[in-house]
Protein backbone atom coordinates (compact mmCIF):
# COMPACT_ATOMS: atom_id res chain seq x y z
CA UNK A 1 -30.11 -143.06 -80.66
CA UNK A 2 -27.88 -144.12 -83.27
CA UNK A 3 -26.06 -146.71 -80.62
CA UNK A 4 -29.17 -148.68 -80.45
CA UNK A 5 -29.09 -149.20 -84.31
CA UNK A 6 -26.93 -151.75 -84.30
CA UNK A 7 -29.15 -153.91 -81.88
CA UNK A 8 -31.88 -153.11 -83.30
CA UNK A 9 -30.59 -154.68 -86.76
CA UNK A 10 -29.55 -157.59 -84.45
CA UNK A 11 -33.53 -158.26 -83.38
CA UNK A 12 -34.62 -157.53 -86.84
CA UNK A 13 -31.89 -159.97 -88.53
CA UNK A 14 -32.89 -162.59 -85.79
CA UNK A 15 -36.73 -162.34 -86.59
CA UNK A 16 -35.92 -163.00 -90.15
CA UNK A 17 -34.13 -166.22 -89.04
CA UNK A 18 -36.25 -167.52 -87.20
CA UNK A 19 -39.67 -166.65 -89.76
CA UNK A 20 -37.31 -168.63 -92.28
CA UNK A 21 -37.02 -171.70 -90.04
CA UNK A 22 -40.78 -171.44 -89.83
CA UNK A 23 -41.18 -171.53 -93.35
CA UNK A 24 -38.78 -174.38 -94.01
CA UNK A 25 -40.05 -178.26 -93.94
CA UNK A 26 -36.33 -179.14 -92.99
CA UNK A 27 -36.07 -179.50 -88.94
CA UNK A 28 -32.35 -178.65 -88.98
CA UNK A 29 -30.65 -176.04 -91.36
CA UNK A 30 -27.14 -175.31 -91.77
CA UNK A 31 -25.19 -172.03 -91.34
CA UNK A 32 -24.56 -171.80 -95.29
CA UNK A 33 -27.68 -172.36 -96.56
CA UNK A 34 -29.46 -169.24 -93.32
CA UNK A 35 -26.75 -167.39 -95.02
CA UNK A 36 -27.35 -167.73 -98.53
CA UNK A 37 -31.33 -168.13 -98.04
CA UNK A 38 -31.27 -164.40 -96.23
CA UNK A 39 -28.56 -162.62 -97.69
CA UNK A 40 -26.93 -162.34 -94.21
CA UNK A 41 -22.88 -162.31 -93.76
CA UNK A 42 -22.33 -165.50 -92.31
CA UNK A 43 -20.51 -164.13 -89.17
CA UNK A 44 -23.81 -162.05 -88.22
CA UNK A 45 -26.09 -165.50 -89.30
CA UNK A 46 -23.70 -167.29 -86.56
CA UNK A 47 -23.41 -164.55 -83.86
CA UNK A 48 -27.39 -164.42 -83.98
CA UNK A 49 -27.96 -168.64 -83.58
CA UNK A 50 -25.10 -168.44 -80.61
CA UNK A 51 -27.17 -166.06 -78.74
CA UNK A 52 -30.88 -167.84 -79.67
CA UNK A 53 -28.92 -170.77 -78.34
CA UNK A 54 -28.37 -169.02 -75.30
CA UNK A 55 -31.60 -169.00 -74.37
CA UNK A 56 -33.20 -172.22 -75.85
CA UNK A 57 -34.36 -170.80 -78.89
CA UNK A 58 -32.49 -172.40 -81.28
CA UNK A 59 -30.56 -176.06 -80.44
CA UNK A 60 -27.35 -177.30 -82.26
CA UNK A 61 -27.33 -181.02 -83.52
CA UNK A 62 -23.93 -182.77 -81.88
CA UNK A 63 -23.30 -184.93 -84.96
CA UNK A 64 -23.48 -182.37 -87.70
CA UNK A 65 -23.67 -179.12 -86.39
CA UNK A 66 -26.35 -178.04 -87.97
CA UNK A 67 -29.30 -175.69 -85.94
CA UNK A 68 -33.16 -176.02 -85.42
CA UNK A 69 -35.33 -174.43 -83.59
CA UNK A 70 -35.26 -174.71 -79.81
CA UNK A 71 -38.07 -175.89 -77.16
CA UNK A 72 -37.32 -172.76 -75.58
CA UNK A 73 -39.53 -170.92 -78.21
CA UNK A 74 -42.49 -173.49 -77.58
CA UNK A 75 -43.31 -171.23 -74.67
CA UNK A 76 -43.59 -167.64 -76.53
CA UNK A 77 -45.83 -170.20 -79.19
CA UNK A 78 -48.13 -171.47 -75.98
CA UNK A 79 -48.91 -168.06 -75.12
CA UNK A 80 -50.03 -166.99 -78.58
CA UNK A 81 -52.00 -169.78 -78.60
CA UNK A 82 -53.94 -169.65 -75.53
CA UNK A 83 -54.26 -165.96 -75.74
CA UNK A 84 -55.31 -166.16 -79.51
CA UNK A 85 -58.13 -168.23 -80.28
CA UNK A 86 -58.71 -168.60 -84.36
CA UNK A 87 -62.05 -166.57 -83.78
CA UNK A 88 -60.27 -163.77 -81.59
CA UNK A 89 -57.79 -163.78 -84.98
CA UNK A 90 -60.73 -163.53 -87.18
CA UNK A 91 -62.54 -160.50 -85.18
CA UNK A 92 -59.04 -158.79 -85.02
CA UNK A 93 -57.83 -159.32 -88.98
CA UNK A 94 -62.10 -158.34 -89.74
CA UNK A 95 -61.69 -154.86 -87.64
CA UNK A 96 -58.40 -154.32 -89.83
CA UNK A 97 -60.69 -154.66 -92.89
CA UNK A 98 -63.53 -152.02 -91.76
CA UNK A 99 -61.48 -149.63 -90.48
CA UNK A 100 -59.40 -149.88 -93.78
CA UNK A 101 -62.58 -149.28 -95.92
CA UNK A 102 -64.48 -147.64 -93.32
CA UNK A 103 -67.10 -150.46 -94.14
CA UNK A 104 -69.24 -153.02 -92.57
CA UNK A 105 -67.43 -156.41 -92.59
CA UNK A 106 -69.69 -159.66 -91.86
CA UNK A 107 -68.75 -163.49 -91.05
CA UNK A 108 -70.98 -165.65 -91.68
CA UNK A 109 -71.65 -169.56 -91.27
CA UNK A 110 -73.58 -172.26 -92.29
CA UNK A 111 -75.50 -174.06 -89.66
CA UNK A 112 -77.39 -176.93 -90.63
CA UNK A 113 -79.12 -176.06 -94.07
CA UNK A 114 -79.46 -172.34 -92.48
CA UNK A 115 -76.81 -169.32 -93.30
CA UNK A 116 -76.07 -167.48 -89.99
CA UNK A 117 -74.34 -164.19 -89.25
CA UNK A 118 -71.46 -165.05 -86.78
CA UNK A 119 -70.10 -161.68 -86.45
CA UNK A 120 -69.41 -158.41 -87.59
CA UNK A 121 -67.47 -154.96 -87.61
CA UNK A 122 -70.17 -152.30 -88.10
CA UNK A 123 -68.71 -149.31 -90.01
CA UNK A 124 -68.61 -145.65 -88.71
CA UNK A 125 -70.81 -144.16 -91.42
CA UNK A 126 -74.33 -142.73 -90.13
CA UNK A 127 -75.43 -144.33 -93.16
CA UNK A 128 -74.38 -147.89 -92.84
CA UNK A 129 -75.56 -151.31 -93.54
CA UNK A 130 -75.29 -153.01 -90.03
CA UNK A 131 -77.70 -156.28 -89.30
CA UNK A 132 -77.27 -158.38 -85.91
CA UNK A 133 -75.11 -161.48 -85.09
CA UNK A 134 -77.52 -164.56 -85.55
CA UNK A 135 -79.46 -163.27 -88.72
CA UNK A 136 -80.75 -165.48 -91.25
CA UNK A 137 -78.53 -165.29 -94.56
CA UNK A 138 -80.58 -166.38 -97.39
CA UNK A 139 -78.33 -168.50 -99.33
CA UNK A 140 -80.34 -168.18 -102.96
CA UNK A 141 -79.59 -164.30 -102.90
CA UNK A 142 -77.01 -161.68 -102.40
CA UNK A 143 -73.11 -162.47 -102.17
CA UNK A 144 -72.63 -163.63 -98.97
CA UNK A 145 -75.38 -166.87 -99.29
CA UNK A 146 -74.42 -167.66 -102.47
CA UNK A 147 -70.76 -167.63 -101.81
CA UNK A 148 -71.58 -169.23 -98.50
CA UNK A 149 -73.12 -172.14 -100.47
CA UNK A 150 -70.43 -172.69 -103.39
CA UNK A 151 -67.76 -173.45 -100.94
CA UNK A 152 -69.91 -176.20 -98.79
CA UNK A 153 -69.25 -180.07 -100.04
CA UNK A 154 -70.80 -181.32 -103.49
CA UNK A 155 -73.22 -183.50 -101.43
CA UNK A 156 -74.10 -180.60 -99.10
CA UNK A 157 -75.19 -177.89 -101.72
CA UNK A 158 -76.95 -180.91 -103.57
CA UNK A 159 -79.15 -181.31 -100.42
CA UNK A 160 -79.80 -177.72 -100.26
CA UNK A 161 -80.75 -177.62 -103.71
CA UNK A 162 -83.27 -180.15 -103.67
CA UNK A 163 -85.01 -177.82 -101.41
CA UNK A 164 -85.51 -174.98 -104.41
CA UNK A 165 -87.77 -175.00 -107.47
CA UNK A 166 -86.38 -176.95 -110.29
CA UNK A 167 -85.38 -173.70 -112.51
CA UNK A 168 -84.37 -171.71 -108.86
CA UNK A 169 -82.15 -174.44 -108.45
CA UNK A 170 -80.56 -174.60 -111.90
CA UNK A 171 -79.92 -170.85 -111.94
CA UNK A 172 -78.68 -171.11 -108.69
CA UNK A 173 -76.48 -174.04 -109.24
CA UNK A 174 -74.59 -172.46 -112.47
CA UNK A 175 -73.97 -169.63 -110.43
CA UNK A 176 -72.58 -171.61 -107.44
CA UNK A 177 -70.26 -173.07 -110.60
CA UNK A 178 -69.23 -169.16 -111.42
CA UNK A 179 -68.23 -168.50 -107.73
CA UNK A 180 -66.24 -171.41 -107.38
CA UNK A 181 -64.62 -170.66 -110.79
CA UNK A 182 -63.86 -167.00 -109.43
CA UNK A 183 -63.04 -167.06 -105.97
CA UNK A 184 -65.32 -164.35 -105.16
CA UNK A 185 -68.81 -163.25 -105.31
CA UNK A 186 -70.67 -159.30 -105.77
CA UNK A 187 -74.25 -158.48 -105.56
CA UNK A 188 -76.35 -155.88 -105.84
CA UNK A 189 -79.89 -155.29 -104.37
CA UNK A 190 -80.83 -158.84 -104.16
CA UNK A 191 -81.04 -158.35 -99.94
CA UNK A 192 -81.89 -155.55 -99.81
CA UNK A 193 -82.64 -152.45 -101.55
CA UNK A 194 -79.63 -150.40 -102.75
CA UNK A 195 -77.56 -152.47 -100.42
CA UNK A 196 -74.13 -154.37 -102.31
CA UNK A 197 -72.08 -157.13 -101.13
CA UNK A 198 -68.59 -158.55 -102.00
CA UNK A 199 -68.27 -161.72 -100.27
CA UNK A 200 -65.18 -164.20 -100.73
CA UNK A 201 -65.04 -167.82 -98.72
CA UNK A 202 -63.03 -168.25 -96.07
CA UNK A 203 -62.07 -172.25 -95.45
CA UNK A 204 -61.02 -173.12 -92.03
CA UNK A 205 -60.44 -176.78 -90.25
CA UNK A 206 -63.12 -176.20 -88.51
CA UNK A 207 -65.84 -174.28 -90.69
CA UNK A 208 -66.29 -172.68 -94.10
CA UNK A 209 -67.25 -169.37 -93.33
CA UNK A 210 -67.74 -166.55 -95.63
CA UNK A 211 -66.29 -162.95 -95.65
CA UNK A 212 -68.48 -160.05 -97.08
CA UNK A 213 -68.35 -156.27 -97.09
CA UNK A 214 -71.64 -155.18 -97.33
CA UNK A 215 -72.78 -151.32 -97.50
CA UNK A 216 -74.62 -148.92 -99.80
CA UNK A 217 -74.08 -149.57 -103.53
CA UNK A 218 -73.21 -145.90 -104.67
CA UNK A 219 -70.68 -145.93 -101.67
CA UNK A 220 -68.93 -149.60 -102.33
CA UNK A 221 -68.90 -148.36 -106.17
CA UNK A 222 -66.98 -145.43 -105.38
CA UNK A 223 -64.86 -147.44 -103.52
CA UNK A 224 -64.39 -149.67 -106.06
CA UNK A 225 -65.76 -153.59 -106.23
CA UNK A 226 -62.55 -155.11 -107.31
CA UNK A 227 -60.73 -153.40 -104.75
CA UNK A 228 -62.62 -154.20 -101.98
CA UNK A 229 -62.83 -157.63 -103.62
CA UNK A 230 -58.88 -157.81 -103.41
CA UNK A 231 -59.07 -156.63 -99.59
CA UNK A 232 -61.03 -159.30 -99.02
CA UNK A 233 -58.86 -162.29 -100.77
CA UNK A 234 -55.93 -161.19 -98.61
CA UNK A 235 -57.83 -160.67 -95.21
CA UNK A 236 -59.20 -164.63 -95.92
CA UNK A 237 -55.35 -165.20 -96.89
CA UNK A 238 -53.70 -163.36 -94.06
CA UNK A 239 -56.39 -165.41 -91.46
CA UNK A 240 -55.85 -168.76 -92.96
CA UNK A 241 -52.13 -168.88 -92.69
CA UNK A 242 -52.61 -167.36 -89.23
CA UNK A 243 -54.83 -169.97 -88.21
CA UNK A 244 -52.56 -172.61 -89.86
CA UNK A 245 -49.79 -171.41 -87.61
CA UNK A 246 -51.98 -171.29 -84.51
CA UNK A 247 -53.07 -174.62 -84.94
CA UNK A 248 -49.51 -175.75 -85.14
CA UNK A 249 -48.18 -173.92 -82.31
């Protein structure tokens, strides 16, 4: 075992390269400034590019011998993108969530003036909070339709608005300001009974969705709210810059 270490390292050290190309605005980067940027030795940052070179996954410029990244890698990219839709990422980085939590995770969309339930990971408790894809989300109660609502255009919630009562629609509207202030939304038995919801938005090219846990209140207490409300913020993180990279790919 311990002569595969050293290749090993090699794969690891070449990952990091080539994440840090992705990261960089700059097509072509030079063999000081890999070095310097990754703490690598300079003969290993060299040895590494040679061999993605090798097989087209990293190209050296003629005129000033500096390296970018290769068309060769454009085919691993295709893959992931055919293979990976953005709503095959969102199922996949949502069953991370429940199964961290062991807790119902919902996606939900706005259709029209109408929430919608898009999808969800139903938790593994006997007790558990699990409606079907394509209910109605009310967006004047609980977390997930008021959250839902904050993060559609100023024109759009001032539509939906119009449609409430003149004081609904004022205490709605100052909490839509709240949400939008906080990043984040909880609730507690404004659904349904004894039911809680943490729901954060999720902003995509091509929809704003939002991203709730929902389950029994006494359960998501124990749990904690600002826990599960942190899960949440870095799932909708984690899927935006994955769908960023998708996109580009």
């Amino acid at each position: 075992m311990p002569s595969n270490t050293p290749r090993v390292s090699s794969v690891i050290h070449a990952t990091k390269i080539l994440e840090y190309y992705a990261a960089q605005r700059e097509e072509y980067l030079s063999l000081t400034e890999i070095s310097n940027a990754l703490h690598m030795h300079k003969t290993t940052v060299y040895r590494i590019l040679r061999t993605l070179q090798s097989v087209g996954w990293i190209e050296q410029s003629s005129a000033n011998g500096r390296y970018r990244l290769g068309t060769g890698i454009l085919l691993v990219a295709s893959a992931v993108s055919v293979h990976r839709t953005t709503r095959s990422l969102i199922a996949e980085e949502m069953r991370k969530l429940s199964e961290l939590h062991n807790e119902t995770v919902v996606l939900s969309a706005l259709r029209g003036n109408i929430g919608i339930c898009v999808d969800m990971v139903k938790s593994h408790h006997s007790l558990s909070i699990s409606p079907e894809n394509g209910y109605i989300v009310p967006l004047e109660r609980g977390a997930t339709g008021k959250t839902l609502l904050a993060s559609q255009p100023p024109d759009v919630i001032r539509t939906i608005l119009e449609s409430y009562p003149d004081d609904e629609a004022a205490a709605l509207k100052r909490q839509i300001g709240d949400i939008q202030r906080d990043g984040y939304c909880i609730s507690e038995s404004e659904v349904d009974m004894g039911v809680a919801a943490i729901a954060v938005p999720l902003p995509l090219n091509d929809c704003t969705y939002t991203l709730t846990i929902s389950g029994p209140m006494e359960r998501l207490k124990q749990l904690d709210y600002q826990i599960l409300k942190k899960s949440l913020l870095l799932t909708a993180e984690s899927i935006i810059q994955k769908s960023a990279y998708l996109e580009r790919a």
